[in-house]
PDB file of N, CA and C in Angstrom:
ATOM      1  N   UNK A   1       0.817  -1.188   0.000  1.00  0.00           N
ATOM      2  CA  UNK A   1       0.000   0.000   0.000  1.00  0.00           C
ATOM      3  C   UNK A   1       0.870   1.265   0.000  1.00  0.00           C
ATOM      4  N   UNK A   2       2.167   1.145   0.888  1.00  0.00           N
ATOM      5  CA  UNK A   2       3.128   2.824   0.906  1.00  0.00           C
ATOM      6  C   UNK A   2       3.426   2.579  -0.528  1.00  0.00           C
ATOM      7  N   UNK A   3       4.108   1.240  -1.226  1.00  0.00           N
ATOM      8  CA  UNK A   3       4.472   1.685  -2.557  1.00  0.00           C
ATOM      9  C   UNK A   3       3.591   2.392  -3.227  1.00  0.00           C
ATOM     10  N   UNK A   4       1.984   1.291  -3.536  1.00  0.00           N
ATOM     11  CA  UNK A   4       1.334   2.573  -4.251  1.00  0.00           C
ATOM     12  C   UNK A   4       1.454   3.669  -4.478  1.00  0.00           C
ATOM     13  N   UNK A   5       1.335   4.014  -2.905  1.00  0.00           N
ATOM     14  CA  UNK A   5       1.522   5.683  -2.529  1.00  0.00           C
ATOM     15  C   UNK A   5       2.320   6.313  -3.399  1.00  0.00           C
ATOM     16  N   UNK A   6       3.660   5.932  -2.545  1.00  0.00           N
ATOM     17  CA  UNK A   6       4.890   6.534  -3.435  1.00  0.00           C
ATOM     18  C   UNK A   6       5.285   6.417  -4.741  1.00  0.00           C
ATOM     19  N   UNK A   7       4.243   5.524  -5.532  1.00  0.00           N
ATOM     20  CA  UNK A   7       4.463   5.627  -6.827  1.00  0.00           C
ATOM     21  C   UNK A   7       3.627   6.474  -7.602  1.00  0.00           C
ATOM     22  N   UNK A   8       2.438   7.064  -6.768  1.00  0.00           N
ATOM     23  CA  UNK A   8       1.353   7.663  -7.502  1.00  0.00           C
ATOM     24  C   UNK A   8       1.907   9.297  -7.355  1.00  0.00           C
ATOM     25  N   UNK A   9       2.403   9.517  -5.949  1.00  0.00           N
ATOM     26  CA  UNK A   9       2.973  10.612  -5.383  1.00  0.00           C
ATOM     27  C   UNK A   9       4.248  10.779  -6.472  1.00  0.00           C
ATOM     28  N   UNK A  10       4.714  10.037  -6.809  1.00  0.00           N
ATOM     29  CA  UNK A  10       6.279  10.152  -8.216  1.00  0.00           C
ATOM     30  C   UNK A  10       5.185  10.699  -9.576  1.00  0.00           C
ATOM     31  N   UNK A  11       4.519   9.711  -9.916  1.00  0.00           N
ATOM     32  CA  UNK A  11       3.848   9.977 -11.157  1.00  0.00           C
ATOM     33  C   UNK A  11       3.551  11.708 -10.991  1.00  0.00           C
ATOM     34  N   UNK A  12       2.482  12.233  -9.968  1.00  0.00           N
ATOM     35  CA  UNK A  12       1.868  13.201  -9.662  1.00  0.00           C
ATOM     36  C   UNK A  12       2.792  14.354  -9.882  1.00  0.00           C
ATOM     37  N   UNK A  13       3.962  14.032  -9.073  1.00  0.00           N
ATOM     38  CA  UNK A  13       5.164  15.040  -8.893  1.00  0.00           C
ATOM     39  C   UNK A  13       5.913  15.533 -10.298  1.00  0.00           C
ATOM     40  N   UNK A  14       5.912  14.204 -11.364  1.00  0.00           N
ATOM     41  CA  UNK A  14       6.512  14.629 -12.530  1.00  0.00           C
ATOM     42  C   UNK A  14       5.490  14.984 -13.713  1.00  0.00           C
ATOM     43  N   UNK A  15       4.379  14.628 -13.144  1.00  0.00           N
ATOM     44  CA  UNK A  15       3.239  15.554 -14.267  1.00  0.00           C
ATOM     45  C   UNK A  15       2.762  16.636 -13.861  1.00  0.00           C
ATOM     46  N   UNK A  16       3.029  17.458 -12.345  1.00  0.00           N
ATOM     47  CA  UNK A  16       2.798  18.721 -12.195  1.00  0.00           C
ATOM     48  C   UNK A  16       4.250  19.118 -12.786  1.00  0.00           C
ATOM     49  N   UNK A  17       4.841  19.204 -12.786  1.00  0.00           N
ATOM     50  CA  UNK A  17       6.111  19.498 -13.504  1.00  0.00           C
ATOM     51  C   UNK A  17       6.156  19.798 -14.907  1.00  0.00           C
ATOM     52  N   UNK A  18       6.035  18.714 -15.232  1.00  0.00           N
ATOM     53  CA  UNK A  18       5.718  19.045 -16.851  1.00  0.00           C
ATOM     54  C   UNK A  18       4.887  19.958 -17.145  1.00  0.00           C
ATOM     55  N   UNK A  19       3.695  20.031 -16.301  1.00  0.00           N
ATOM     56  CA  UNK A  19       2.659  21.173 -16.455  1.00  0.00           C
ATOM     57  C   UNK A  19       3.104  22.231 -16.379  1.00  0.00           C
ATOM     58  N   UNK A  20       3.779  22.532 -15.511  1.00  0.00           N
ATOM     59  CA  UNK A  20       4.330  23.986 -15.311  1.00  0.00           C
ATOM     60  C   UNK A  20       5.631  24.422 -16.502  1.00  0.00           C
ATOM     61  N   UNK A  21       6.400  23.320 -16.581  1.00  0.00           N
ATOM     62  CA  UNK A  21       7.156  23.907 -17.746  1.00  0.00           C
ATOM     63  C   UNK A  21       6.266  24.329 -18.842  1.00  0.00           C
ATOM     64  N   UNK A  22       5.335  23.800 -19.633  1.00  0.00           N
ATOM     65  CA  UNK A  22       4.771  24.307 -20.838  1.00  0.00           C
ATOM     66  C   UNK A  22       4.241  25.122 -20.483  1.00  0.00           C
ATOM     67  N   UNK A  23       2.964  25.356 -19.028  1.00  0.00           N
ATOM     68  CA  UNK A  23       2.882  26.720 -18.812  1.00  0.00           C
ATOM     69  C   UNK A  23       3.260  27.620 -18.699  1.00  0.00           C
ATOM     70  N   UNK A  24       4.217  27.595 -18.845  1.00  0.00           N
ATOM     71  CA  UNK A  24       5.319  28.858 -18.352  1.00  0.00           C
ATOM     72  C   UNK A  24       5.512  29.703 -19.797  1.00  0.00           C
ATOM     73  N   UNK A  25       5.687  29.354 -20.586  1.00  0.00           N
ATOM     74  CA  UNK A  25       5.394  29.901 -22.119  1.00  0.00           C
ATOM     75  C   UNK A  25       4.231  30.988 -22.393  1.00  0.00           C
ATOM     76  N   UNK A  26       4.610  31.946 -23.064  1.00  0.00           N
ATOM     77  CA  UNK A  26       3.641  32.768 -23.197  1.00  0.00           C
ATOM     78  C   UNK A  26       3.339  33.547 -24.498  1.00  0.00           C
ATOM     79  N   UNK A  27       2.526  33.480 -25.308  1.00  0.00           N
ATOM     80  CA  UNK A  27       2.242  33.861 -26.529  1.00  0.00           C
ATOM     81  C   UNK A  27       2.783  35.551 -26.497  1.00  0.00           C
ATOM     82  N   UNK A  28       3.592  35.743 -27.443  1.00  0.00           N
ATOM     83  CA  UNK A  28       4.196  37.335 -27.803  1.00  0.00           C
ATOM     84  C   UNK A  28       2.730  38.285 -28.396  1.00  0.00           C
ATOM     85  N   UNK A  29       1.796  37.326 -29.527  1.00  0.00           N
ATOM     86  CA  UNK A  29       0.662  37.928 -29.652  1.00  0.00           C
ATOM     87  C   UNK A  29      -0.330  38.301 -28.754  1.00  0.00           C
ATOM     88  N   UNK A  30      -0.685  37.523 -27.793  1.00  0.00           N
ATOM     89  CA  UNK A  30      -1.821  37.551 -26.854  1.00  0.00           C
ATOM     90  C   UNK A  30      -1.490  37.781 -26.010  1.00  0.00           C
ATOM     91  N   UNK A  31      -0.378  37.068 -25.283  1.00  0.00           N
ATOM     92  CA  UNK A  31      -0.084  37.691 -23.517  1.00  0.00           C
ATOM     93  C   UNK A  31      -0.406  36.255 -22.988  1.00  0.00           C
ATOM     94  N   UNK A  32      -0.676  34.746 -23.949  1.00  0.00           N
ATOM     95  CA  UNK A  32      -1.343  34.075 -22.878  1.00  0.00           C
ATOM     96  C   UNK A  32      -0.262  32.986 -23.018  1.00  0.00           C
ATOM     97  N   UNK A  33      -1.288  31.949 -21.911  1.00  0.00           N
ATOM     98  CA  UNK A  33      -0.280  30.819 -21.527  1.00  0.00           C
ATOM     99  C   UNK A  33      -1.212  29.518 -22.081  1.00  0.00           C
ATOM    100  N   UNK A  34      -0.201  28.697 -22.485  1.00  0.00           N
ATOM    101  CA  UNK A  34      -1.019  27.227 -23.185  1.00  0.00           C
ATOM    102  C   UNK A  34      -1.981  26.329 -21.731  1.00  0.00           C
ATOM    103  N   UNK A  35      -2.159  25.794 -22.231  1.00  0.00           N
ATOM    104  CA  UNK A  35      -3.987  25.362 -20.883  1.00  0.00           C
ATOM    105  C   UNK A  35      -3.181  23.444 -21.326  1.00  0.00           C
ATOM    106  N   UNK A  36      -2.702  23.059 -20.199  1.00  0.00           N
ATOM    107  CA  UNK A  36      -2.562  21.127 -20.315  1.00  0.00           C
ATOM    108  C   UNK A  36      -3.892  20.965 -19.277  1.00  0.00           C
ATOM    109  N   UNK A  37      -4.105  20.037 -20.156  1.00  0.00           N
ATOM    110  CA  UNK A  37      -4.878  19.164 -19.343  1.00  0.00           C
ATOM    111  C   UNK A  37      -5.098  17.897 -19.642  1.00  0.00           C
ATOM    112  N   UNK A  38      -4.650  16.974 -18.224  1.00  0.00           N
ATOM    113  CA  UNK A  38      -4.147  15.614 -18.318  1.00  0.00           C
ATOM    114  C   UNK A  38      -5.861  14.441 -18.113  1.00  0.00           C
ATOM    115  N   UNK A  39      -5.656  13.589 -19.073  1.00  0.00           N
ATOM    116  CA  UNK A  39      -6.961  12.954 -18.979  1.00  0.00           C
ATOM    117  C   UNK A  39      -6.273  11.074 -18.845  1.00  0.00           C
ATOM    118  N   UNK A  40      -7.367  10.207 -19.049  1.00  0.00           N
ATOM    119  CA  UNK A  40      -6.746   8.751 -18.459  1.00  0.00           C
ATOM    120  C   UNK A  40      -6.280   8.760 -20.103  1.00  0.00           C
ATOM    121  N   UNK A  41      -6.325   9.195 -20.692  1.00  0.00           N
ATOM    122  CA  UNK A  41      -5.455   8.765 -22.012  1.00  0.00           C
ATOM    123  C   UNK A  41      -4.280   9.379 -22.689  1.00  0.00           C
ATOM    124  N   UNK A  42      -3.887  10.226 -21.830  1.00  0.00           N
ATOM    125  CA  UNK A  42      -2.468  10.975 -21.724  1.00  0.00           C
ATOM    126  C   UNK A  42      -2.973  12.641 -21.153  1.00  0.00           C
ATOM    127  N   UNK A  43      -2.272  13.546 -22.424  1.00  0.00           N
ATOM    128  CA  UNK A  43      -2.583  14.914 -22.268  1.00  0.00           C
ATOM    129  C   UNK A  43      -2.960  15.464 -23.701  1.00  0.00           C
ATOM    130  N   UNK A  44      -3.792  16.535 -23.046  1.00  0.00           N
ATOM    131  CA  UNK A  44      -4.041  17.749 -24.428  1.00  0.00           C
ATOM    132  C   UNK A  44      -3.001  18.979 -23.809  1.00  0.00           C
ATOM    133  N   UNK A  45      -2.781  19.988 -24.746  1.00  0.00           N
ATOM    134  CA  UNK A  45      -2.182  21.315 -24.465  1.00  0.00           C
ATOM    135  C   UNK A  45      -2.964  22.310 -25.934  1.00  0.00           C
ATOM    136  N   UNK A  46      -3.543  23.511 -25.275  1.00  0.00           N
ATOM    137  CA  UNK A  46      -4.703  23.938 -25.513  1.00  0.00           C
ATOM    138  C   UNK A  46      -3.952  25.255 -25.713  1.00  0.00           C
ATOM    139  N   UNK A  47      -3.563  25.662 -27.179  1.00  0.00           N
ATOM    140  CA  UNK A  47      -2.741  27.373 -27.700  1.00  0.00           C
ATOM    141  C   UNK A  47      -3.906  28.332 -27.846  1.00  0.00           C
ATOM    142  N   UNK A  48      -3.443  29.626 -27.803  1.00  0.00           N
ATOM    143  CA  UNK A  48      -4.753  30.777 -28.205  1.00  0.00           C
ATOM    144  C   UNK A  48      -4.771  30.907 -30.027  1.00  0.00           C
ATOM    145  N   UNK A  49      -3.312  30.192 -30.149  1.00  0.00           N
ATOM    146  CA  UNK A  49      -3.317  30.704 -31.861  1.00  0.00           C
ATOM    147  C   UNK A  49      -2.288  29.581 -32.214  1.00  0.00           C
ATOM    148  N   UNK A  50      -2.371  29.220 -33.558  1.00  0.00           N
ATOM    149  CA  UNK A  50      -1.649  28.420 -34.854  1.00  0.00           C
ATOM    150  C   UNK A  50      -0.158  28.953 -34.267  1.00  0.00           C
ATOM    151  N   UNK A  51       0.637  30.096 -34.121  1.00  0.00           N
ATOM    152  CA  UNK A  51       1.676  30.314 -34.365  1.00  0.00           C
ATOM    153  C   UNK A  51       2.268  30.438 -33.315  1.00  0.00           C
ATOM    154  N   UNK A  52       1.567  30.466 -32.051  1.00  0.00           N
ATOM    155  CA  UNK A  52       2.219  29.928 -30.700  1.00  0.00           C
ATOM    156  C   UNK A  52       2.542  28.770 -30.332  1.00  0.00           C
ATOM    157  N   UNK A  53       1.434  28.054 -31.085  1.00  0.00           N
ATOM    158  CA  UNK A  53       1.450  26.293 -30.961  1.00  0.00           C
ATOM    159  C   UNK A  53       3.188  26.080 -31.436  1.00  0.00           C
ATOM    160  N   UNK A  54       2.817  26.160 -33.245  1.00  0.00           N
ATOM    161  CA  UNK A  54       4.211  26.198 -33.998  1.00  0.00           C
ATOM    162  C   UNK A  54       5.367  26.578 -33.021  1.00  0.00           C
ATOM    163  N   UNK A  55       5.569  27.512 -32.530  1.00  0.00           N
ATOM    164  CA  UNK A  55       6.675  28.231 -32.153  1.00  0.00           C
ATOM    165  C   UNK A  55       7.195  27.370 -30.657  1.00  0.00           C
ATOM    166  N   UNK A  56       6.235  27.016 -30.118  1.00  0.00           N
ATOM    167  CA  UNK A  56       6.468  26.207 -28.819  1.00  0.00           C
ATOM    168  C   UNK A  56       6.974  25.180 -28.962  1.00  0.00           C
ATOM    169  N   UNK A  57       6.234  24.066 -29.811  1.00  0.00           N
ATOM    170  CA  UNK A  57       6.694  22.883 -30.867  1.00  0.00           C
ATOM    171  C   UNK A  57       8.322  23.066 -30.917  1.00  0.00           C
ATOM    172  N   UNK A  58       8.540  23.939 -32.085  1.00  0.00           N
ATOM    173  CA  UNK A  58       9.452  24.388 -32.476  1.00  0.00           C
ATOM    174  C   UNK A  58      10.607  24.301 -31.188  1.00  0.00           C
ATOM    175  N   UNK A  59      10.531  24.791 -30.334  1.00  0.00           N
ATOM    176  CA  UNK A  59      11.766  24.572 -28.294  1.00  0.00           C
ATOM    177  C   UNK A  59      11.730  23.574 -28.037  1.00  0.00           C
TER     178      UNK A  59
END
């Protein structure tokens, strides 16, 4: 049962992580930040525009 734990608590720890790195990006056009959101079948990441997507991609 602690493994569980500590394995769900690892998973958790490195997908808020990841979250925050791509959030951290911010469109030069808009001012905004890309939207993840993690579902049971991986993740989406949600741009305001075509050329922020590209450009993020692109790093």
């Amino acid at each position: 049962m602690i493994a569980n734990f500590l394995c769900w608590h690892t998973f958790y720890n490195i997908t808020r992580n990841i979250k925050s790195k791509i959030e951290m990006a911010k469109c030069s056009v808009h001012g905004e930040h890309p939207k993840v959101t993690f579902t049971q079948q991986g993740f989406t990441i949600s741009y305001c525009c075509e050329k922020f997507r590209k450009n993020t991609i692109a790093k």
